[in-house]
C-alpha atoms as a PDB file:
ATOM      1  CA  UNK A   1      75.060-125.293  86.779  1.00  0.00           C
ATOM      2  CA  UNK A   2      74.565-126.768  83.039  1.00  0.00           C
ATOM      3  CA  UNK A   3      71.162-125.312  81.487  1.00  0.00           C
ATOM      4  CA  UNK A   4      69.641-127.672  78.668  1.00  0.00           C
ATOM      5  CA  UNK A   5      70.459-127.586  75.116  1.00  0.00           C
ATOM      6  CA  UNK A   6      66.880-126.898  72.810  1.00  0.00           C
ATOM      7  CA  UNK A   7      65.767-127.479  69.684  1.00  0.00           C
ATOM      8  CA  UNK A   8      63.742-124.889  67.541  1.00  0.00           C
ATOM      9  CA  UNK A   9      61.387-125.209  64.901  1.00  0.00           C
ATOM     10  CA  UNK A  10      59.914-122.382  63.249  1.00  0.00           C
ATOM     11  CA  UNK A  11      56.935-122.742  60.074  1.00  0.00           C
ATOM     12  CA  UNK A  12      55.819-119.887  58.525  1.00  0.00           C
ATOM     13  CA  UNK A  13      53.566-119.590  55.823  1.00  0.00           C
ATOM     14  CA  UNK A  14      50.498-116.869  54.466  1.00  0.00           C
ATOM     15  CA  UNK A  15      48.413-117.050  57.398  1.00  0.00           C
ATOM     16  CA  UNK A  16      50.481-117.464  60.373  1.00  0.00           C
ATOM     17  CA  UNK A  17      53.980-118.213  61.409  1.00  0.00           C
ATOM     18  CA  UNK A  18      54.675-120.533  64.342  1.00  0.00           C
ATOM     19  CA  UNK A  19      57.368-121.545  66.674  1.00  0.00           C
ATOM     20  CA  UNK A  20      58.242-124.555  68.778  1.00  0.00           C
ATOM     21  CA  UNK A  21      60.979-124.630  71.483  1.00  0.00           C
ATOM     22  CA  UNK A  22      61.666-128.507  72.584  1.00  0.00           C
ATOM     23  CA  UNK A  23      64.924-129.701  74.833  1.00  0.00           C
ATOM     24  CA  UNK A  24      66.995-131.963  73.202  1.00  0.00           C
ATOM     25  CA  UNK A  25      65.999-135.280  74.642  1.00  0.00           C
ATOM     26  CA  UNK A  26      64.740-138.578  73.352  1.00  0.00           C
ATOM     27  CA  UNK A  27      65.715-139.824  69.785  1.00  0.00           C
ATOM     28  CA  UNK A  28      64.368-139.690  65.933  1.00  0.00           C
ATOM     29  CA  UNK A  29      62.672-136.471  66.786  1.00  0.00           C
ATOM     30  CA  UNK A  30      61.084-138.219  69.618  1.00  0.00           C
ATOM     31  CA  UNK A  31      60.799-135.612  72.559  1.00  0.00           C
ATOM     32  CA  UNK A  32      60.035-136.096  76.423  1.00  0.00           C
ATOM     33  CA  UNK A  33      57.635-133.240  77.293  1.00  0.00           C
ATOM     34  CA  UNK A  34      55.740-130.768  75.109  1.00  0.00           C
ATOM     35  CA  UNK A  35      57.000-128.148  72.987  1.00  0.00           C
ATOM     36  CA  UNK A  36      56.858-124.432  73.756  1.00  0.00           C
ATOM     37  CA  UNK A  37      54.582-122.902  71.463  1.00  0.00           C
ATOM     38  CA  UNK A  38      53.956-119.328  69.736  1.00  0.00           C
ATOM     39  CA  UNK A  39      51.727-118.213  67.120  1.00  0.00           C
ATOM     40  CA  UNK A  40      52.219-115.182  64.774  1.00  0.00           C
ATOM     41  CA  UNK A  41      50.855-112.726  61.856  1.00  0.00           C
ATOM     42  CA  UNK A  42      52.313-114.232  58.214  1.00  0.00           C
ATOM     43  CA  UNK A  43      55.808-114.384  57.580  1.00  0.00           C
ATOM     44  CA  UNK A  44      55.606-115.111  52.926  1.00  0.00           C
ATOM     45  CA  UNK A  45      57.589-111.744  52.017  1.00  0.00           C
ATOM     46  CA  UNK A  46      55.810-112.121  49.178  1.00  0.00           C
ATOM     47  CA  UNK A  47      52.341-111.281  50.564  1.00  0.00           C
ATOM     48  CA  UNK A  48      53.219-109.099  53.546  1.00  0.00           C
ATOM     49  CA  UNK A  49      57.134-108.033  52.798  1.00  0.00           C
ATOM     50  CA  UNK A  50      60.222-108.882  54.201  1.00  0.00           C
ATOM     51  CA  UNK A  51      60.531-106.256  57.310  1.00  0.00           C
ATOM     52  CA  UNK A  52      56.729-108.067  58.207  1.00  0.00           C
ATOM     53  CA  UNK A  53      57.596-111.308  57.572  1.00  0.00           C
ATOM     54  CA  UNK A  54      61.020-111.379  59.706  1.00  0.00           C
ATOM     55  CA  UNK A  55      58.928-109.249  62.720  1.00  0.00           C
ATOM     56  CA  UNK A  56      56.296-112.858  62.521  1.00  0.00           C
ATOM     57  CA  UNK A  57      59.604-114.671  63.170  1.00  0.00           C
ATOM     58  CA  UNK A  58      61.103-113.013  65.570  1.00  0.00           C
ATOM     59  CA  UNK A  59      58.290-112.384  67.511  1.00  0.00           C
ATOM     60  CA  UNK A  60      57.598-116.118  67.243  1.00  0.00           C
ATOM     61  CA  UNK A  61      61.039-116.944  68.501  1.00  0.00           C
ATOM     62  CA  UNK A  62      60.981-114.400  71.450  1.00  0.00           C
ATOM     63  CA  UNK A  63      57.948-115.556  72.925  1.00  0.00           C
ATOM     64  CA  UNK A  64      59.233-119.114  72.985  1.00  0.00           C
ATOM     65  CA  UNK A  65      62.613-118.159  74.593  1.00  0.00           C
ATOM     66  CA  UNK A  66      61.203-115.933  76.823  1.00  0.00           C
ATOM     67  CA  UNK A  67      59.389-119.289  78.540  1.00  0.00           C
ATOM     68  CA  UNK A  68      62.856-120.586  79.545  1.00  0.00           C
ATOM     69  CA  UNK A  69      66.332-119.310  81.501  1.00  0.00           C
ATOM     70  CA  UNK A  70      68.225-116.573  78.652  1.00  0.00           C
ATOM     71  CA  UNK A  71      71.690-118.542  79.245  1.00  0.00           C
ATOM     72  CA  UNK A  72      69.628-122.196  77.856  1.00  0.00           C
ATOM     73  CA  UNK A  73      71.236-122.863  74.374  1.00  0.00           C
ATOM     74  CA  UNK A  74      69.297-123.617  70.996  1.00  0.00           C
ATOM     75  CA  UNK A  75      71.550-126.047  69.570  1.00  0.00           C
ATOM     76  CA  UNK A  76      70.259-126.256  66.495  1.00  0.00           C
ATOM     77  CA  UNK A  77      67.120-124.743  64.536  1.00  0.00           C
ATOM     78  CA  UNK A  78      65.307-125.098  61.081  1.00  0.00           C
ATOM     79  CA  UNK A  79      63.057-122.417  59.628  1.00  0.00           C
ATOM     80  CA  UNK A  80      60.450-123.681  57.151  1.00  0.00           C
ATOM     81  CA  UNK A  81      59.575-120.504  55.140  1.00  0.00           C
ATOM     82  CA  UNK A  82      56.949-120.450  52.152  1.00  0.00           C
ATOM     83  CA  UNK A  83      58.422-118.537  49.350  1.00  0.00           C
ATOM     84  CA  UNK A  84      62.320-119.708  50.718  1.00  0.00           C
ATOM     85  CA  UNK A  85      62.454-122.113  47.445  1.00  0.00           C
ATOM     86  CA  UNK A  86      64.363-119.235  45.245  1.00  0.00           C
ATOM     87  CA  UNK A  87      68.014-118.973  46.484  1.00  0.00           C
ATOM     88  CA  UNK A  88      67.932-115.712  46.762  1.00  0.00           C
ATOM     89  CA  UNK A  89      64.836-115.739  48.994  1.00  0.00           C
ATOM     90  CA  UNK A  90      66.589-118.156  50.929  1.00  0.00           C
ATOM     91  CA  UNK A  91      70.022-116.549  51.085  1.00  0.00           C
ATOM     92  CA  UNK A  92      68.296-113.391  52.369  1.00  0.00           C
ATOM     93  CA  UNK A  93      66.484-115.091  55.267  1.00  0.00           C
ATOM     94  CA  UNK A  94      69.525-116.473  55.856  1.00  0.00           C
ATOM     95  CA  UNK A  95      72.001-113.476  56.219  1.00  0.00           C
ATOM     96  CA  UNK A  96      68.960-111.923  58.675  1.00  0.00           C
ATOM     97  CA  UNK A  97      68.415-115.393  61.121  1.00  0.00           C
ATOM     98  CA  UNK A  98      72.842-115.084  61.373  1.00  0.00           C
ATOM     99  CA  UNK A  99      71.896-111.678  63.024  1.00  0.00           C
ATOM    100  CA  UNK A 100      70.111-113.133  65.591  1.00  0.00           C
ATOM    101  CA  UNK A 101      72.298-114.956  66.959  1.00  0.00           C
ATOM    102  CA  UNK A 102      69.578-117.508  68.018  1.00  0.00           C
ATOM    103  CA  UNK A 103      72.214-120.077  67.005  1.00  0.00           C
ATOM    104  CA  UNK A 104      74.946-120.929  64.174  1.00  0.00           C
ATOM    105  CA  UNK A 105      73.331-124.446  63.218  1.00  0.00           C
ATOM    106  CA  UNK A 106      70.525-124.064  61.690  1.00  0.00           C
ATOM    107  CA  UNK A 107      68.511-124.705  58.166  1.00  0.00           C
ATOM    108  CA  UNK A 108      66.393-122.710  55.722  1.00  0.00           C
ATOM    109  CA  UNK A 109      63.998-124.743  53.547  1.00  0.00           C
ATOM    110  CA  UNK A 110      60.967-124.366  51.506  1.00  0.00           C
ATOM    111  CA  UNK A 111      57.699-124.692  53.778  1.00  0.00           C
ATOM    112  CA  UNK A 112      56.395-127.944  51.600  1.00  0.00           C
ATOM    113  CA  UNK A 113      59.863-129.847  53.005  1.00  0.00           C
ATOM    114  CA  UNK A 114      58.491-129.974  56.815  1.00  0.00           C
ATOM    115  CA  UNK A 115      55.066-131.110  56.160  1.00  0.00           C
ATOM    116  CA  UNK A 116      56.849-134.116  53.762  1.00  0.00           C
ATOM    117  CA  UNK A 117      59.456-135.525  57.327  1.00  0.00           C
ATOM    118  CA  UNK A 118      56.552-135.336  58.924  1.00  0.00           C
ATOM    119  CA  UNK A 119      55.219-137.898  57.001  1.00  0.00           C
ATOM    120  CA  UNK A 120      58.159-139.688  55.783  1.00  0.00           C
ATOM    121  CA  UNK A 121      61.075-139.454  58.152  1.00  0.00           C
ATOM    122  CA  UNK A 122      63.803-140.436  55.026  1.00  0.00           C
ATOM    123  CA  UNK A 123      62.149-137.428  53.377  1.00  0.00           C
ATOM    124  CA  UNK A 124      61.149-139.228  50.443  1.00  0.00           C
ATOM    125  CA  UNK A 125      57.364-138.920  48.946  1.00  0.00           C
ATOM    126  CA  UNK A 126      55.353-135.963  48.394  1.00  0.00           C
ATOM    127  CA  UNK A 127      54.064-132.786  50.197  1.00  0.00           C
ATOM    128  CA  UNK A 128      51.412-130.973  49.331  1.00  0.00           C
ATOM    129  CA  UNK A 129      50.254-128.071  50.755  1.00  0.00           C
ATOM    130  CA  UNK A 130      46.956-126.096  50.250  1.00  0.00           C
ATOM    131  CA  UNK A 131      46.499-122.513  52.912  1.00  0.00           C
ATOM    132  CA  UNK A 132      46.443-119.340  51.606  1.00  0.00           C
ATOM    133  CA  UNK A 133      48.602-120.798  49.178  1.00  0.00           C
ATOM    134  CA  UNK A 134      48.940-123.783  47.540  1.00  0.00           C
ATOM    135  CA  UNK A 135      52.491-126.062  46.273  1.00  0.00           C
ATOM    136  CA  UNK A 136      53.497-129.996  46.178  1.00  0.00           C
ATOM    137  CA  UNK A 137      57.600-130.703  46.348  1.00  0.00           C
ATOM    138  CA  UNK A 138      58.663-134.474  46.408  1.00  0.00           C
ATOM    139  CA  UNK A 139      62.029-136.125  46.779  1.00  0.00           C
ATOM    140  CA  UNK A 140      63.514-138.780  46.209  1.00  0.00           C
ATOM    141  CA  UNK A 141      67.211-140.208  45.282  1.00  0.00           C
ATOM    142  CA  UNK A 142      66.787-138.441  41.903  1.00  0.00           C
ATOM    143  CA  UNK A 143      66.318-135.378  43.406  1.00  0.00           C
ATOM    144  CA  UNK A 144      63.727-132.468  45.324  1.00  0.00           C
ATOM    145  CA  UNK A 145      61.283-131.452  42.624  1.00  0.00           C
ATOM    146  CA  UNK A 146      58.588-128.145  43.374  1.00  0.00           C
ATOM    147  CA  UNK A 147      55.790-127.390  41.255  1.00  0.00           C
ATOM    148  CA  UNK A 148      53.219-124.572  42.108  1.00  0.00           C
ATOM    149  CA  UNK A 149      53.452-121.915  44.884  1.00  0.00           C
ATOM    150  CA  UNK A 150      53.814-118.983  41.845  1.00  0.00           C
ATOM    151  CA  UNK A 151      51.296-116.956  44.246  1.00  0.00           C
ATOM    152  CA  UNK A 152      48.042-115.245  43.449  1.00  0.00           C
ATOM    153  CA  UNK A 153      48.417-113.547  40.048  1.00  0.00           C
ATOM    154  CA  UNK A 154      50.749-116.364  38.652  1.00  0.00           C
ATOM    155  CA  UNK A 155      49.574-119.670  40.273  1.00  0.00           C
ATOM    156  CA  UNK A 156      47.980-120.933  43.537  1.00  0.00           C
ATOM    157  CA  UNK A 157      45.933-123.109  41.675  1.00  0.00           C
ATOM    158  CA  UNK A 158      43.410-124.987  44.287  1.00  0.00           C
ATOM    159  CA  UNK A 159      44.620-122.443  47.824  1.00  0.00           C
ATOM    160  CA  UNK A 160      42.047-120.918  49.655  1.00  0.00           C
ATOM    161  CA  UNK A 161      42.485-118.122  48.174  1.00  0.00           C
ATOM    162  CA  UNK A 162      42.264-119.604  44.183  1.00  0.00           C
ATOM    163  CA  UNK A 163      38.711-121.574  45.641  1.00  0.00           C
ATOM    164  CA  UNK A 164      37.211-118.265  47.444  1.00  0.00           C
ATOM    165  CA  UNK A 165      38.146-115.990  44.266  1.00  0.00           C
ATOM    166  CA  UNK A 166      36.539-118.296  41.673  1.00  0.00           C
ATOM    167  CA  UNK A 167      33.179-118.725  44.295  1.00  0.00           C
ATOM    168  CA  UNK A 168      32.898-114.521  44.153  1.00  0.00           C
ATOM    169  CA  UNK A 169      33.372-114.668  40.441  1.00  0.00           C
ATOM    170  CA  UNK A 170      30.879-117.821  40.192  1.00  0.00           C
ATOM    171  CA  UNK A 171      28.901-115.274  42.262  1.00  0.00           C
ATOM    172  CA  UNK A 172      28.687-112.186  39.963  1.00  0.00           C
ATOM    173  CA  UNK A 173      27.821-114.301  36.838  1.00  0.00           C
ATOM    174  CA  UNK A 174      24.971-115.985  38.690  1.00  0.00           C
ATOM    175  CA  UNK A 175      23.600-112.188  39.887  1.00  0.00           C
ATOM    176  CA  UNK A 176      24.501-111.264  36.084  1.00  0.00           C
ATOM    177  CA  UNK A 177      22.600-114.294  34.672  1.00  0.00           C
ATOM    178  CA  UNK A 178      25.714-114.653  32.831  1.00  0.00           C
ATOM    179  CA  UNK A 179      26.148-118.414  34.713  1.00  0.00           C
ATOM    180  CA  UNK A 180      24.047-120.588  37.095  1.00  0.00           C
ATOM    181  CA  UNK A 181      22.578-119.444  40.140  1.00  0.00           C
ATOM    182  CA  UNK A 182      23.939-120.358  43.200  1.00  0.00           C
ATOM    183  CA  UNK A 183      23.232-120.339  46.772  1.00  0.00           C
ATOM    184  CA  UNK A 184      27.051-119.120  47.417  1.00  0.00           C
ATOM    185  CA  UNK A 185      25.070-115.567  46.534  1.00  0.00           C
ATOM    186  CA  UNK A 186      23.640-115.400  49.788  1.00  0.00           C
ATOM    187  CA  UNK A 187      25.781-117.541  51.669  1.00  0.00           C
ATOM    188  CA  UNK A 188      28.389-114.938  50.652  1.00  0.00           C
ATOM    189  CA  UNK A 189      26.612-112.090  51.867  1.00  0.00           C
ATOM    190  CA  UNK A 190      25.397-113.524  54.982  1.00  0.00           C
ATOM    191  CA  UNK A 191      29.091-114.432  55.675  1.00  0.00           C
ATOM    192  CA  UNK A 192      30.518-110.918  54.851  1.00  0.00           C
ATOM    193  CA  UNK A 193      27.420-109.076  56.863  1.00  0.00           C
ATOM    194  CA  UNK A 194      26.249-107.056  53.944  1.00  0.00           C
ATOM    195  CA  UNK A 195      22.421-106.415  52.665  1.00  0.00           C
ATOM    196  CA  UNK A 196      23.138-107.037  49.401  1.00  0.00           C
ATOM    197  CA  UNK A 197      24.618-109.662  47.157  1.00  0.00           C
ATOM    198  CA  UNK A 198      25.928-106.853  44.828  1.00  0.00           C
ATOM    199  CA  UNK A 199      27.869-105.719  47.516  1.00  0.00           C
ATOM    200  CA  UNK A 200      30.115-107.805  47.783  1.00  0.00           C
ATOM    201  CA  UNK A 201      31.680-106.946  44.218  1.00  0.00           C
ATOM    202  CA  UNK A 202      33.134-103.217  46.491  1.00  0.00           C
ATOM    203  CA  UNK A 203      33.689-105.669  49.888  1.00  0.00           C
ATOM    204  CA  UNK A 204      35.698-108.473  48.033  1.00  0.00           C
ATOM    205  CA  UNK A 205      36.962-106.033  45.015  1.00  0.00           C
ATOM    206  CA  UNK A 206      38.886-103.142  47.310  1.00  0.00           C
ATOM    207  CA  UNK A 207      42.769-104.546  46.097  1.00  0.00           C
ATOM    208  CA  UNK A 208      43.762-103.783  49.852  1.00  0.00           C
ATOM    209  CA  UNK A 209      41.904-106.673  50.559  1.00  0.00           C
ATOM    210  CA  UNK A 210      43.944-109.245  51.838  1.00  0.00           C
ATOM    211  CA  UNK A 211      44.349-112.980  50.410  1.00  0.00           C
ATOM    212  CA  UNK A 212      43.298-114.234  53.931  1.00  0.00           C
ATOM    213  CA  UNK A 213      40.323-112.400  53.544  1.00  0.00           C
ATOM    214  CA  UNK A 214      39.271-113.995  50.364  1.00  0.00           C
ATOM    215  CA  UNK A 215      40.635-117.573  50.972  1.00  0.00           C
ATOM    216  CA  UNK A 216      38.552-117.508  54.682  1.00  0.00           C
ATOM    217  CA  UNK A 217      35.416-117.637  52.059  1.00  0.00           C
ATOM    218  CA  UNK A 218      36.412-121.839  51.591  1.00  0.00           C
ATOM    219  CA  UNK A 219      34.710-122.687  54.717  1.00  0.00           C
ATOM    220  CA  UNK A 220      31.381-120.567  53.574  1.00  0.00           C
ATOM    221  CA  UNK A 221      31.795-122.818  49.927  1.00  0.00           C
ATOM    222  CA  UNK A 222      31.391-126.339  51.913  1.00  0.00           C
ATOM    223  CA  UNK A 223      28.940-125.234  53.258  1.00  0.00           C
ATOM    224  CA  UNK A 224      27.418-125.338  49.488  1.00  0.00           C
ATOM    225  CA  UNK A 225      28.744-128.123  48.805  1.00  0.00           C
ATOM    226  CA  UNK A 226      26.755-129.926  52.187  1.00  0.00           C
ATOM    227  CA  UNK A 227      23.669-128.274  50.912  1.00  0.00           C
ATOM    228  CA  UNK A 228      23.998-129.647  47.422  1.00  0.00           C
ATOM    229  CA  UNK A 229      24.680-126.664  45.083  1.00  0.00           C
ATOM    230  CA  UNK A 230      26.304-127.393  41.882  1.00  0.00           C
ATOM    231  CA  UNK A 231      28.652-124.702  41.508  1.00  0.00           C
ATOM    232  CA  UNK A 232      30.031-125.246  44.808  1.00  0.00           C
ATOM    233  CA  UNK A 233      30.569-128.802  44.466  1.00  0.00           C
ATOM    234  CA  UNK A 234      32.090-128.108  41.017  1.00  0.00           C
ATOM    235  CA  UNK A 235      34.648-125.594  42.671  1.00  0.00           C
ATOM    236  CA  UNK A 236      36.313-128.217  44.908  1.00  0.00           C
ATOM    237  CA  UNK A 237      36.055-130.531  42.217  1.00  0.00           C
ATOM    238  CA  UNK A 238      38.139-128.201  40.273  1.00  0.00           C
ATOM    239  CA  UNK A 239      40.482-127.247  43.243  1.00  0.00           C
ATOM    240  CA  UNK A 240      41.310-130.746  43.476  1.00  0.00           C
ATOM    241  CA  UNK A 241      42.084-131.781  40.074  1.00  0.00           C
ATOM    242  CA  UNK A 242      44.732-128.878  40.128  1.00  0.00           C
ATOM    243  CA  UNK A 243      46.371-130.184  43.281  1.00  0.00           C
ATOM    244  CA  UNK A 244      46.003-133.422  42.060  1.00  0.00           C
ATOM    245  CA  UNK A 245      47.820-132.321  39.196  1.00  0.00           C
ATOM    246  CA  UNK A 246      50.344-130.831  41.231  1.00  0.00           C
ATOM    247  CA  UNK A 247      51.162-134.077  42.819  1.00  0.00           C
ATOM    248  CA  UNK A 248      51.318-135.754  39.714  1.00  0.00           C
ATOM    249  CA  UNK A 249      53.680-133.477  38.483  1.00  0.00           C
ATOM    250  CA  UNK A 250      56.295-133.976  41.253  1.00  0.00           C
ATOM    251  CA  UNK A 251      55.792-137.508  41.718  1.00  0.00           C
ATOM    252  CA  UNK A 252      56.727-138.325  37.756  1.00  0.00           C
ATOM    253  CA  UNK A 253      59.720-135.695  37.977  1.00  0.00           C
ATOM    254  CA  UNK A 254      61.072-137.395  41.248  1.00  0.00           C
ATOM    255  CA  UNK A 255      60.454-140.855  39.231  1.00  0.00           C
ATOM    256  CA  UNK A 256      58.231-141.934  42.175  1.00  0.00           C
ATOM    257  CA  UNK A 257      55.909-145.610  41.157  1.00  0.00           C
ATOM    258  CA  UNK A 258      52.100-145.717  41.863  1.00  0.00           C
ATOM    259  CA  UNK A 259      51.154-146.810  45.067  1.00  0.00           C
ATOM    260  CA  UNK A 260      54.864-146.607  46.037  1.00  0.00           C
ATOM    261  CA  UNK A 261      55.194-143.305  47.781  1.00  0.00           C
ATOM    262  CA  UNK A 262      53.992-141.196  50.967  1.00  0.00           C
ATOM    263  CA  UNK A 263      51.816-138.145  49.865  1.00  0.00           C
ATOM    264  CA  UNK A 264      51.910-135.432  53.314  1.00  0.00           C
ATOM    265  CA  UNK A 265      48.742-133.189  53.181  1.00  0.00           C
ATOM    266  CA  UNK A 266      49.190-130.040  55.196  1.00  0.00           C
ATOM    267  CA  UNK A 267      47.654-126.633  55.375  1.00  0.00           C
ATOM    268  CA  UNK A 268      44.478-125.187  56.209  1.00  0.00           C
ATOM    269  CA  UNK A 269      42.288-125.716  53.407  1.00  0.00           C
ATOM    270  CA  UNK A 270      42.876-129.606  53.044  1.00  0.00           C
ATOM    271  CA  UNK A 271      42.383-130.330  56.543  1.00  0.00           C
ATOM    272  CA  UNK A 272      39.246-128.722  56.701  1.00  0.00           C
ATOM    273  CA  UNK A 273      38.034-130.625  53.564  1.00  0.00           C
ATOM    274  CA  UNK A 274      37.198-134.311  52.963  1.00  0.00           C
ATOM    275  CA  UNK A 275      35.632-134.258  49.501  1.00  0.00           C
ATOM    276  CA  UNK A 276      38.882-132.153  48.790  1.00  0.00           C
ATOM    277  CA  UNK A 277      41.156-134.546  50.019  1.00  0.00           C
ATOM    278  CA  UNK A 278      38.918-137.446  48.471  1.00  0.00           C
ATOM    279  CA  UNK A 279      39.183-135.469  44.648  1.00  0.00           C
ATOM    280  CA  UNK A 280      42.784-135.139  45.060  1.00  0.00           C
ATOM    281  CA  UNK A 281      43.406-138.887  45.787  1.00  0.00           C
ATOM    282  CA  UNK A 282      40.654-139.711  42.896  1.00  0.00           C
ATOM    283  CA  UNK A 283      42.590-137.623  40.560  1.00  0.00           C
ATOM    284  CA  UNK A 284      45.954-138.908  41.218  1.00  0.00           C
ATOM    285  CA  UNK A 285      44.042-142.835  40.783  1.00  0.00           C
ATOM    286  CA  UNK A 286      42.887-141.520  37.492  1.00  0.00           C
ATOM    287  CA  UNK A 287      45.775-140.474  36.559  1.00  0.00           C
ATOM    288  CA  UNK A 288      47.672-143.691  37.326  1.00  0.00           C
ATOM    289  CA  UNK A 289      49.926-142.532  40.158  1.00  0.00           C
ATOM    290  CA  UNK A 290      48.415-142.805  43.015  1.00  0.00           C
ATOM    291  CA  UNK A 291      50.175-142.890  46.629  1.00  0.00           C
ATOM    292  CA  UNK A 292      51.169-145.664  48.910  1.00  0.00           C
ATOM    293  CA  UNK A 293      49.270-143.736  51.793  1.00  0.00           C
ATOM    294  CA  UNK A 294      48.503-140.719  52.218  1.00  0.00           C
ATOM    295  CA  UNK A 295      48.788-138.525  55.705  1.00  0.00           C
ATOM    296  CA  UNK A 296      47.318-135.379  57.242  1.00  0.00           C
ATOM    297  CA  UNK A 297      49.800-132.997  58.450  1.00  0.00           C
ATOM    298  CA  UNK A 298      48.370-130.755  61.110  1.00  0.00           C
ATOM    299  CA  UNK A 299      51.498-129.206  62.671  1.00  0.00           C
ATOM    300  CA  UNK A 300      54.281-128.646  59.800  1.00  0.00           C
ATOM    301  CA  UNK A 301      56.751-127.543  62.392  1.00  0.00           C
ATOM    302  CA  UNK A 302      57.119-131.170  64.128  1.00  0.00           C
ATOM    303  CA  UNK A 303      59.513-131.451  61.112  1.00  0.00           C
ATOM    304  CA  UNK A 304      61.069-128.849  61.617  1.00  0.00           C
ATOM    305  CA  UNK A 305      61.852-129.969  64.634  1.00  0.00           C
ATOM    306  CA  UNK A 306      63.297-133.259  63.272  1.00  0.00           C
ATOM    307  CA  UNK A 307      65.290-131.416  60.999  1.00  0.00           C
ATOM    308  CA  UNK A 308      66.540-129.569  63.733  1.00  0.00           C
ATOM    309  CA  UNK A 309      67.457-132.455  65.573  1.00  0.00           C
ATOM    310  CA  UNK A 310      69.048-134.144  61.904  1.00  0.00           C
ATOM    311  CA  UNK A 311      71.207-131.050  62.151  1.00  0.00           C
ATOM    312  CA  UNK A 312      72.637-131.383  65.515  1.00  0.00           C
ATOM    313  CA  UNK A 313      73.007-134.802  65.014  1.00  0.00           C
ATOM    314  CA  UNK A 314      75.323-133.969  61.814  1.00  0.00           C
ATOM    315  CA  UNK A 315      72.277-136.150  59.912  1.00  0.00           C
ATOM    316  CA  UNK A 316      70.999-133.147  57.479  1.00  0.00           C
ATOM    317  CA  UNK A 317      72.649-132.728  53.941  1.00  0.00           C
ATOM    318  CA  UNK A 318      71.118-129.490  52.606  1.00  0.00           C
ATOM    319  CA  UNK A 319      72.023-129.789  49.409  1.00  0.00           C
ATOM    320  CA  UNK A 320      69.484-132.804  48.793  1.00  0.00           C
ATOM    321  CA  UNK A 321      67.155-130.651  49.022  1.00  0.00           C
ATOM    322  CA  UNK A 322      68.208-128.330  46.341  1.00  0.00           C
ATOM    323  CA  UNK A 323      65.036-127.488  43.583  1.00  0.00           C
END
């Protein structure tokens, strides 16, 4: 009896890791029947270490195969991973998946790279991504260009958790009356169940608090936004300016033209956020570079799963895709 050949995808970022188990039907990353899915805790070694990150993965990965008979065969499998850009990140994840034994074809790329086939199945254009985190990459024939993704201390300009951190700082000015009042004071404090807006300088402030914690506060600051107050609005106008930036960035580095390139949008915070999304694509038209088209990219891992299928087909050339 022959037992089907799968595919694997596996995207895993600051918030959540997740796996998708497909058989290897259909063509161009077309598939017959819907993927196996599994969600896990965060897999960025930077944010939750490397013994965390590779239990997010593997748990991902088990609960998928466990859905189908243990003698099926992954043919091939690609691992988006956010903080995989460094070679040595990415030769480390590496050495551990060849433990595994999952399979010997597969591919290790930066998280920004699935979001970007998703959108443009050549791979050229721009990603950007904005979670927990926030990065753009682009690629073209002159090369795969990154800008961004530095993390918390060093970077992350316009994540979740850059927006929510400015909004608690906005926050203790206005209570200070060092800055404008803002309604983010009690929208913050409502949010976080406390009595008082001064508490939330010992509930945000503990350094055990975690990045998701902080970035989760972006929802609370459209709500500002939808009731008009100023410093909220002028938060996500900042936030996207700096992605904007981002994008310009990589687009001018991978010698991309205006209106002449795919620009992928993926992770949480732009998808939740139209005047985001809007000040990002205003920026880049101010800035004289602005995209052909411009898509949402909801599940990252589909390209994994193309790339993943690239590989079996002997398609994928990883070293186009060296930053």
């Amino acid at each position: 009896m022959t037992h089907p050949t799968y595919l694997l995808g596996v995207d895993g970022g600051g918030s959540k890791t997740v796996a998708w188990l497909t058989p290897e039907t259909g063509a161009d990353g077309e598939t017959v029947s819907a993927p196996l899915v599994a969600r896990t805790g965060a897999s960025h070694v930077a944010s939750v270490g490397f013994e965390e990150s590779t239990g997010a993965v593997e748990a991902a990965v088990q609960q998928v195969r466990a859905e189908v008979s243990p003698d099926s065969e992954i043919r091939a499998a690609c691992f988006a991973l956010s903080g995989s850009a460094q070679a040595r990140s990415k030769e480390r994840w590496r050495e551990w998946i060849a433990t595994r034994n999952w399979t010997p074809l597969f591919a290790v790329v930066p998280d920004a790279v699935a979001p970007l086939i998703c959108a443009s199945p050549k791979g050229e254009g721009v990603a950007l991504v904005s979670g927990t985190g926030s990065c753009a990459l682009s690629h073209s024939s002159n090369g795969c260009f990154r800008a961004g993704g530095f993390g918390p201390l060093l970077g992350d300009e316009g994540s979740g958790f850059d927006v929510g951190l400015k909004a608690l700082q906005e926050v203790m000015r206005a209570l200070d009356g060092r800055g404008p009042g803002t309604e983010l004071a009690e929208l913050f404090t409502q949010h976080a169940s406390l009595q008082d807006p001064r508490e939330l300088a010992t509930h945000y402030g503990n350094p055990l608090r975690q990045r998701q914690e902080i970035a989760a506060l972006v929802p609370v600051v459209h709500v500002g936004v939808e009731r008009g107050d100023d410093v909220a609005m002028g938060l996500i106008e900042q936030a996207g300016l700096e992605l904007g930036n981002l994008v310009g960035c990589v687009a001018r580095k991978a010698e991309l033209k205006a209106r002449r390139y795919r620009l992928a949008m993926a992770g949480g915070v732009l998808l939740s956020s139209q005047p985001l999304r809007n000040q990002v694509l205003q920026s880049l038209d101010a800035a004289g570079i602005p995209p052909e088209s411009s898509m949402l990219v909801r599940e990252p891992v589909e390209g994994c799963l193309r790339i993943a299928r690239m590989l079996a087909d002997k398609q994928w050339d990883e070293s186009h895709w060296k930053i």
